[in-house]
Protein backbone atom coordinates (compact mmCIF):
# COMPACT_ATOMS: atom_id res chain seq x y z
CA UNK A 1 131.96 -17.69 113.75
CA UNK A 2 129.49 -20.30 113.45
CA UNK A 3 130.64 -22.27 115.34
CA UNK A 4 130.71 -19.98 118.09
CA UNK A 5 126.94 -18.99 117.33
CA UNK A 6 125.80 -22.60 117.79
CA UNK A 7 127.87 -22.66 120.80
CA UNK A 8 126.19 -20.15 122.52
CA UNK A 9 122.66 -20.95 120.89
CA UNK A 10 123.15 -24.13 122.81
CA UNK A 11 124.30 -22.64 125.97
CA UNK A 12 121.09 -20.27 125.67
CA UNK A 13 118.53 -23.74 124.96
CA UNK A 14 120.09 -25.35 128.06
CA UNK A 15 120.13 -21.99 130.49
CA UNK A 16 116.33 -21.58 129.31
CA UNK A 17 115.66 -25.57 130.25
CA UNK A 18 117.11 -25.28 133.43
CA UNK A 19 115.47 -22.11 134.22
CA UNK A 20 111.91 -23.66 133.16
CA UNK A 21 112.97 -26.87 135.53
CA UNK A 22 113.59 -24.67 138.62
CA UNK A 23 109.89 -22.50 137.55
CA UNK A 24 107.92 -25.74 137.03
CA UNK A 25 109.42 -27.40 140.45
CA UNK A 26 108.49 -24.16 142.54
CA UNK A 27 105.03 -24.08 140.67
CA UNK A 28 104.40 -27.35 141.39
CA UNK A 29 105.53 -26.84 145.40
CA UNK A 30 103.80 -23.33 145.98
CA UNK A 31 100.15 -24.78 144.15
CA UNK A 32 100.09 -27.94 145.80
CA UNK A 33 96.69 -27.12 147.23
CA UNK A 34 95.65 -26.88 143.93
CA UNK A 35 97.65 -29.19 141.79
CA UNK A 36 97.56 -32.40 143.89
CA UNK A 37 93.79 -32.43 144.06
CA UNK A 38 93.98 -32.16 140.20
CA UNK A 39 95.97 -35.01 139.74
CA UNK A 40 93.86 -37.46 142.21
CA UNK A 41 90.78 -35.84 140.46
CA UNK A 42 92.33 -36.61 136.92
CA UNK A 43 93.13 -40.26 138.24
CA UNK A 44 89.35 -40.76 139.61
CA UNK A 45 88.13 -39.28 136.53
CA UNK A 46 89.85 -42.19 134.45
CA UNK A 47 88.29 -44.77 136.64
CA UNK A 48 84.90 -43.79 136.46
CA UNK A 49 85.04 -42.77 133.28
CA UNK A 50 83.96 -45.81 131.18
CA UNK A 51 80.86 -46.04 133.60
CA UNK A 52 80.07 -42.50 132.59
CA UNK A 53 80.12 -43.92 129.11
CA UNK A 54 78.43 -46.60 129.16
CA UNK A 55 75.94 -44.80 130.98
CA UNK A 56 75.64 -42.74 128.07
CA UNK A 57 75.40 -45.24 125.61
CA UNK A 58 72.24 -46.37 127.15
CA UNK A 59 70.86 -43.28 126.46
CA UNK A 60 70.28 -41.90 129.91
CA UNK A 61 70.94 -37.98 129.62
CA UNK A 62 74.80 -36.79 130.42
CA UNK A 63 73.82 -34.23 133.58
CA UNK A 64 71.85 -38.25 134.88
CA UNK A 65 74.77 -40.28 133.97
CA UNK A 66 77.30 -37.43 135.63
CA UNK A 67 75.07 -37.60 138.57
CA UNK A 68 74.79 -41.23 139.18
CA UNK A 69 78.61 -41.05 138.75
CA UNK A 70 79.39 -38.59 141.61
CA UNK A 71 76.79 -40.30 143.65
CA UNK A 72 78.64 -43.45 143.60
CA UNK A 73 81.77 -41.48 144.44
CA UNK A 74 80.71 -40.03 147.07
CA UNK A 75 79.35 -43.32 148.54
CA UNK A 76 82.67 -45.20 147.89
CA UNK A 77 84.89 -42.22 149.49
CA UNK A 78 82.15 -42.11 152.61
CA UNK A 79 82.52 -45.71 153.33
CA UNK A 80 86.54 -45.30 153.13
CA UNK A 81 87.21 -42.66 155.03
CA UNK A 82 85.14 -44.88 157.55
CA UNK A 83 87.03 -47.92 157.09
CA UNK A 84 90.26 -45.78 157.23
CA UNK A 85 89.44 -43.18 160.41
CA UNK A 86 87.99 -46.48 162.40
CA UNK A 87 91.53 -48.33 161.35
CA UNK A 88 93.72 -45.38 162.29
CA UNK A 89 92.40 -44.87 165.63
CA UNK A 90 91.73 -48.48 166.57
CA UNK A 91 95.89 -49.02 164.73
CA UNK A 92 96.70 -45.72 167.22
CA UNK A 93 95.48 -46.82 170.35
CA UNK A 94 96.46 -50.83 170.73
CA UNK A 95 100.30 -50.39 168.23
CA UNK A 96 101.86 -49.48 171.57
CA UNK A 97 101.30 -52.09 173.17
CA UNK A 98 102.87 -54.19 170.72
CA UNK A 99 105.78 -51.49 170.16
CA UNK A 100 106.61 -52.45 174.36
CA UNK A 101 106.42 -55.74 173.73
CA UNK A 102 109.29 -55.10 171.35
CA UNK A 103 111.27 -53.20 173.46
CA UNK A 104 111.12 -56.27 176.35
CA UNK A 105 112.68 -58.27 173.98
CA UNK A 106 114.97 -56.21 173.09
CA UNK A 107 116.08 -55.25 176.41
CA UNK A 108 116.71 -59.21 177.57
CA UNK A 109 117.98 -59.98 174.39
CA UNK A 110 120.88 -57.51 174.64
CA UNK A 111 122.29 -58.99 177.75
CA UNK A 112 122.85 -62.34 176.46
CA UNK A 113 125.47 -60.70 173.76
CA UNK A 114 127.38 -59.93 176.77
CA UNK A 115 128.71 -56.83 175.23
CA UNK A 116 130.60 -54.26 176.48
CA UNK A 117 128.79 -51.13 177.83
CA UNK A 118 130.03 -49.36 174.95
CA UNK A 119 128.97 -51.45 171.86
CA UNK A 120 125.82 -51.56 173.24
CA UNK A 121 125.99 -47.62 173.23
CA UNK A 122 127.04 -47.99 169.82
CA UNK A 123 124.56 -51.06 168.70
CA UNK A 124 121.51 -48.65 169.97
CA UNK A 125 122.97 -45.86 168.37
CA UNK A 126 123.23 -47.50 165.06
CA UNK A 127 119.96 -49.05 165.03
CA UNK A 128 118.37 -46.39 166.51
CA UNK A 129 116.31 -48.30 168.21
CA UNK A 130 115.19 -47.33 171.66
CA UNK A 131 114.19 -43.84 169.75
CA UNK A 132 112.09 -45.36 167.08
CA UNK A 133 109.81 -47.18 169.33
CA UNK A 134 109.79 -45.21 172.53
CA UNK A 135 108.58 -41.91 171.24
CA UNK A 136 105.80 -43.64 169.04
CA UNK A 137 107.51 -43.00 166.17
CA UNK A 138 106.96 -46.44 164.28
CA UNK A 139 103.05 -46.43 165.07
CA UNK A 140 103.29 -42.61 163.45
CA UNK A 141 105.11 -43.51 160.57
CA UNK A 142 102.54 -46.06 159.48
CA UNK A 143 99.45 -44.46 160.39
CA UNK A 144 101.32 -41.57 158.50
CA UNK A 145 101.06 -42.88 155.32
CA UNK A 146 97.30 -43.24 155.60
CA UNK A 147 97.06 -40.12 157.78
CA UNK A 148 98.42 -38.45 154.28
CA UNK A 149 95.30 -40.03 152.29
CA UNK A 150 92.39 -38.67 154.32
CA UNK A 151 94.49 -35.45 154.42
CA UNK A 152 93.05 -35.25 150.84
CA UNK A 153 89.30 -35.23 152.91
CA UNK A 154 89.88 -31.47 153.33
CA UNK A 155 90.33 -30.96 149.71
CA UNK A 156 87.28 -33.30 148.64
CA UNK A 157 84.38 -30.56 147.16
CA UNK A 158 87.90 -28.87 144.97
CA UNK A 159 88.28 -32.47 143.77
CA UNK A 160 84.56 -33.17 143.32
CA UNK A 161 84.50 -30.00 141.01
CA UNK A 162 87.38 -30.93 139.19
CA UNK A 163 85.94 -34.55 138.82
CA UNK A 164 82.51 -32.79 137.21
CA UNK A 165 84.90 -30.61 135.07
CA UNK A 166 86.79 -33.46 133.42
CA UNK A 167 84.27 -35.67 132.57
CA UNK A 168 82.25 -33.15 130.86
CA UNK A 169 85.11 -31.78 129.27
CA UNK A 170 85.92 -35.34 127.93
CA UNK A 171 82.42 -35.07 125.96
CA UNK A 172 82.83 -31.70 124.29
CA UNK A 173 86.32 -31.58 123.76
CA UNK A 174 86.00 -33.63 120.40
CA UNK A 175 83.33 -30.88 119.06
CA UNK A 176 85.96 -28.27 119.86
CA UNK A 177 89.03 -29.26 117.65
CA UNK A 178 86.35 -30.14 114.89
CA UNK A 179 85.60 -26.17 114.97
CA UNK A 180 89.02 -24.98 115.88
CA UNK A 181 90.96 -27.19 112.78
CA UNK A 182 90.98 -27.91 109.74
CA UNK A 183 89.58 -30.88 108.58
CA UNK A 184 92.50 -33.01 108.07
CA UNK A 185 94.31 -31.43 111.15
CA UNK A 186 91.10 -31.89 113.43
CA UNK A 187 91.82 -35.96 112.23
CA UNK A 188 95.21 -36.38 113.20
CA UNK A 189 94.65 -34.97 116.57
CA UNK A 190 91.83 -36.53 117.27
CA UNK A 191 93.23 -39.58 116.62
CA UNK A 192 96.41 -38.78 118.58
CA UNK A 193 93.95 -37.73 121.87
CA UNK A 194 91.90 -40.43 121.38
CA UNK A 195 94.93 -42.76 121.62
CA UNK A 196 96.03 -41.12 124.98
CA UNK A 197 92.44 -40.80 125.94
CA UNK A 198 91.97 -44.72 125.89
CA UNK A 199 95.82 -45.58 127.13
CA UNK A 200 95.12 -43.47 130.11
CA UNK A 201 91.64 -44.64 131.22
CA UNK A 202 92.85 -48.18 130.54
CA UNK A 203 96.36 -48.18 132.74
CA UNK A 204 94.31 -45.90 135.59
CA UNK A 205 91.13 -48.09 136.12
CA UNK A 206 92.77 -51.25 135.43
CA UNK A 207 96.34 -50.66 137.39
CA UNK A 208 93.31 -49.00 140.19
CA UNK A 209 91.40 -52.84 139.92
CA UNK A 210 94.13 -55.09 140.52
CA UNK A 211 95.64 -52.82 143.17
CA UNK A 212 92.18 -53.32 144.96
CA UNK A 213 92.05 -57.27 144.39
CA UNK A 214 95.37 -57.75 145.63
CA UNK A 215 94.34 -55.89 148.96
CA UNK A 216 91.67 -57.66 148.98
CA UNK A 217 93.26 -60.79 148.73
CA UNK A 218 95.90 -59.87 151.45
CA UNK A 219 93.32 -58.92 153.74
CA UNK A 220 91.40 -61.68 153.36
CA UNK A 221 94.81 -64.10 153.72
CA UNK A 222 95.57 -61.74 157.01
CA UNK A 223 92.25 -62.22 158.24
CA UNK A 224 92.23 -66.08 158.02
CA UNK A 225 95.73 -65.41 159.49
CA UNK A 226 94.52 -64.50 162.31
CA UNK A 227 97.02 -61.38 162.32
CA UNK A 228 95.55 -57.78 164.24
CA UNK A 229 94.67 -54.63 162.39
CA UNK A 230 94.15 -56.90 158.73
CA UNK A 231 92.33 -53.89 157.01
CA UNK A 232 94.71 -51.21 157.74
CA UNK A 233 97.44 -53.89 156.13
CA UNK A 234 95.33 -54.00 153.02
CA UNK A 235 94.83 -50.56 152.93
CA UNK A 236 98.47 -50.04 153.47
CA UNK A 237 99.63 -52.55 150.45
CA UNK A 238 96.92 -50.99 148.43
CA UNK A 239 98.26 -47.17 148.01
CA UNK A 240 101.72 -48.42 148.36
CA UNK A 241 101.58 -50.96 145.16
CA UNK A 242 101.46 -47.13 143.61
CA UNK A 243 104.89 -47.15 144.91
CA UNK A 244 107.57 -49.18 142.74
CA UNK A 245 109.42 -51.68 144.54
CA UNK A 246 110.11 -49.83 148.03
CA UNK A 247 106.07 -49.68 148.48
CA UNK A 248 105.96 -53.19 148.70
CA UNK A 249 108.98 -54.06 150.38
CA UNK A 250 108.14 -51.47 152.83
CA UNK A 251 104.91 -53.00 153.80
CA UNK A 252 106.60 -56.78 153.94
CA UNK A 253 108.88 -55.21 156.45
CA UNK A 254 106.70 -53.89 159.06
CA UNK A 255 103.75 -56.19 158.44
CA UNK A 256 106.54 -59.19 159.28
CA UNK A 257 108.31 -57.09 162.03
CA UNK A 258 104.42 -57.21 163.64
CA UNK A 259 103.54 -60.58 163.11
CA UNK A 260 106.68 -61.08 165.09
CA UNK A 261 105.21 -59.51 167.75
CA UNK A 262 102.00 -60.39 167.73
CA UNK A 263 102.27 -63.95 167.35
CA UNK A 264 105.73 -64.37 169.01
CA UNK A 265 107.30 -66.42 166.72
CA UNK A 266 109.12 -66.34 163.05
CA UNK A 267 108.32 -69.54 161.48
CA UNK A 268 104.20 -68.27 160.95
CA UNK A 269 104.89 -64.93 159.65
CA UNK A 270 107.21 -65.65 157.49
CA UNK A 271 105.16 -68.47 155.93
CA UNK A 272 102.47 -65.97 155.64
CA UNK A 273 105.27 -63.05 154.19
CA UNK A 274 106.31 -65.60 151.49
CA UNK A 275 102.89 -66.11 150.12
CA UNK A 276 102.37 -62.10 149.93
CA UNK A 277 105.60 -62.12 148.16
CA UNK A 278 104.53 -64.55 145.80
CA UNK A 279 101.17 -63.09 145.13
CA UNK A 280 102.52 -59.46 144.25
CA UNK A 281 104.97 -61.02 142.27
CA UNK A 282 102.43 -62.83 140.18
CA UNK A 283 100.51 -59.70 140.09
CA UNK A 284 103.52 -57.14 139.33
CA UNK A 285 105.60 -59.70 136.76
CA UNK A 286 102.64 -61.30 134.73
CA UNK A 287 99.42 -60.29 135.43
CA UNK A 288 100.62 -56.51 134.69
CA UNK A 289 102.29 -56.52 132.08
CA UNK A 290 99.42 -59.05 130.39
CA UNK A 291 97.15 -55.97 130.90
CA UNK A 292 99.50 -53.03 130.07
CA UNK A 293 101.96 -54.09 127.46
CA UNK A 294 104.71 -51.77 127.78
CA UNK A 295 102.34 -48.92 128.97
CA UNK A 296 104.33 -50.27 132.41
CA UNK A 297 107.88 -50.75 131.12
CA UNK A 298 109.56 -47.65 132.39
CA UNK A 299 113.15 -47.55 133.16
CA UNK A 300 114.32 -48.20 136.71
CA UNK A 301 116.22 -45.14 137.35
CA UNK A 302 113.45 -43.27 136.01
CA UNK A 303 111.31 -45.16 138.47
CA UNK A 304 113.41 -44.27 141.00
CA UNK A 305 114.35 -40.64 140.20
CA UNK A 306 110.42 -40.13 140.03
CA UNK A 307 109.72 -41.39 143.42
CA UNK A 308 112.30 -39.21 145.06
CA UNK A 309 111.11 -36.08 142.66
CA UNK A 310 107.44 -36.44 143.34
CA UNK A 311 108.61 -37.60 146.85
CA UNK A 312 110.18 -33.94 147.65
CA UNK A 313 107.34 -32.41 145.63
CA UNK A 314 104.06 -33.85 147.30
CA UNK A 315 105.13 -36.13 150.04
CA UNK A 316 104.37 -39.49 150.39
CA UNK A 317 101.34 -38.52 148.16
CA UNK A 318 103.55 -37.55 146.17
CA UNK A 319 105.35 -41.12 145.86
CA UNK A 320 102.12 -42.73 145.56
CA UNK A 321 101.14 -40.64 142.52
CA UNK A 322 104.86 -41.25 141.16
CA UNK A 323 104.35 -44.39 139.00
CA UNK A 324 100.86 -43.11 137.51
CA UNK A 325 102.34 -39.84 136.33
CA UNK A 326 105.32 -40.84 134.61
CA UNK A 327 102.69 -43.71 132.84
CA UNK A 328 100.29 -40.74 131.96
CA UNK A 329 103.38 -39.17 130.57
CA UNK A 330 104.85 -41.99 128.49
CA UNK A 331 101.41 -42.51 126.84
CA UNK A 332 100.68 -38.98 126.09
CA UNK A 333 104.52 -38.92 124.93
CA UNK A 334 104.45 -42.34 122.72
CA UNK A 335 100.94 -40.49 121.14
CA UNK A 336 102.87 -37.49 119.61
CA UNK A 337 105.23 -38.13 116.91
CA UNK A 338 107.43 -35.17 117.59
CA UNK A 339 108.01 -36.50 121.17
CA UNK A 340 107.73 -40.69 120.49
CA UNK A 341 111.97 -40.88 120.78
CA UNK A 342 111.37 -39.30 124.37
CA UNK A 343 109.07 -42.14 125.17
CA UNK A 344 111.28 -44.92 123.87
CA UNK A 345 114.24 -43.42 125.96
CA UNK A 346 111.88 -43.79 129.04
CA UNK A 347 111.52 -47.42 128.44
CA UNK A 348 113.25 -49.88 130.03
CA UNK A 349 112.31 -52.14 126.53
CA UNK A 350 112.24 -49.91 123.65
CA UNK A 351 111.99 -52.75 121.51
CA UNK A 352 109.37 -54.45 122.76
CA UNK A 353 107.73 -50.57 123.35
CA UNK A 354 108.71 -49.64 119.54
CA UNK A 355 106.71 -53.44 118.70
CA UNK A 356 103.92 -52.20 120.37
CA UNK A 357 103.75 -49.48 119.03
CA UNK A 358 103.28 -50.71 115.89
């Protein structure tokens, strides 16, 4: 009889977890107007938010410090959404020229195959290729991605709001639990949120940094390069570093594939595709993990599983966002003792995260 109690108490725990999966999947679908602003406000909030401190700490009042805060903001997002609307249009207008010159070659390299009428049906089929480039579909799929980003321009006074919100909340919220708890209760969990607190604002602003210095730096390479459209390239490796693995590698790709074009030749750009290589290796292998410890060491398939989650959820926002979410989760996670052996299980080193721990 007990045994057939725990049987179906266990049937009931796993019908009510799958039922709360399917709820928080169609939440998180039918409010993304609401919920993706949230989450880029959260992550902005984390950036900004040791200037707001320190700010503070030289005793300018909170409303000026909060002010200067949104100001700069507001500046930085201006002059981006110029840099990106001026790259988009200018990346728009001249890509099809280059996406012709593609399909010239292709068209007098197929006849020296000498293939039969029907594998070169079958070639084009399988490649796909006279569809990709004659429709405009390859100039679209790049300018997509950053198409996607000032898509978030429509939302900007919601995630302004939110941004004021947060940061005030993140003063106040402290004074709360010390009214709400008891003493010794309002220690532990400050503790515990000051833990997740400071592992969040450190992964966000500094994985945020070196994101930004490695686009600068592959700008700057592409510009001495020589190579066309060198900002939208560093804008492009910038939000797709969010992206484990296939950001990058999706970037190499078409940057290389154009550098083919441009510069008609292999030998340069893939000289120049080495060195990127090499740099975001440097940057992903040891420079990261020097700054996060095993905040970063997440599990592969969990990497991978959350791109193609977030991926259906939000788009390639979505897959951008993928990587900092499951981080914010982990920390928060590692922070609470009742939920530290989920953490570990996310890890990809649970020694070295159990060391760290410690």
């Amino acid at each position: 009889m007990k045994k057939t109690d725990s049987s179906n108490f266990g049937l009931i725990n796993v019908t009510c977890i799958l039922i709360l999966l399917t709820l928080s999947i169609f939440i998180l679908k039918e409010l993304e107007s609401i919920l993706l602003p949230l989450f880029v406000a959260l992550l902005i909030s984390f950036v900004f938010l040791p200037v707001y401190n320190y700010l503070n700490n030289k005793k300018l009042p909170a409303f000026l410090s909060l002010a200067i805060v949104i100001l700069i903001i507001l500046i930085l997002a201006n002059i981006v959404s110029v840099f990106i609307y001026t790259s988009i249009n200018s990346f728009s207008s001249e890509f099809p020229l280059y996406e012709q010159k593609f399909l010239h070659i292709y068209n007098d390299f197929i006849p020296k195959l000498n293939l039969t009428p029907e594998e070169e049906t079958q070639l084009e089929q399988f490649f796909n290729i006279k569809k990709l480039f004659a429709s405009g579909n390859l100039t679209t799929a790049i300018s997509g991605i950053l198409t996607s980003i000032t898509a978030l321009l429509g939302n900007f006074v919601l995630i302004i709001f939110y941004i004021i919100f947060i940061i005030t909340e993140s003063e106040s919220i402290g004074k709360r639990f010390s009214l709400a708890y008891s003493e010794e209760r309002n220690t532990s969990l400050r503790n515990t949120l000051g833990h997740i607190v400071i592992g969040l604002r450190d992964y966000i602003s500094g994985k945020t940094l070196l994101s930004l210095m490695q686009a600068i730096l592959i700008g700057t390479i592409l510009w001495i390069c020589g190579v066309d459209f060198y900002v939208v390239w560093a804008f492009l490796f910038f939000f797709t570093d969010f992206i484990p693995n296939i950001g990058s590698l999706f970037a190499s790709i078409f940057l290389g594939l154009f550098m083919a074009l441009q510069f008609e030749a292999i030998i340069y750009p893939l000289v120049i595709i080495i060195i990127l290589i090499v740099i975001q290796n440097l940057k992903g292998n040891v420079i990261e993990p020097k700054f996060f410890g095993s905040k970063l060491d997440l599990s592969p398939f969990l990497l991978f599983f959350s791109l193609v989650f977030w991926g259906y959820i939000w788009g390639i926002l979505g897959m951008i966002l993928s990587v900092p979410i499951m981080s914010m989760l982990k920390i928060i996670l590692m922070n609470i003792p009742s939920t530290k052996p989920i953490a570990i299980l996310m890890s990809n080193n649970p020694e070295k995260t159990i060391f760290n721990k410690k």
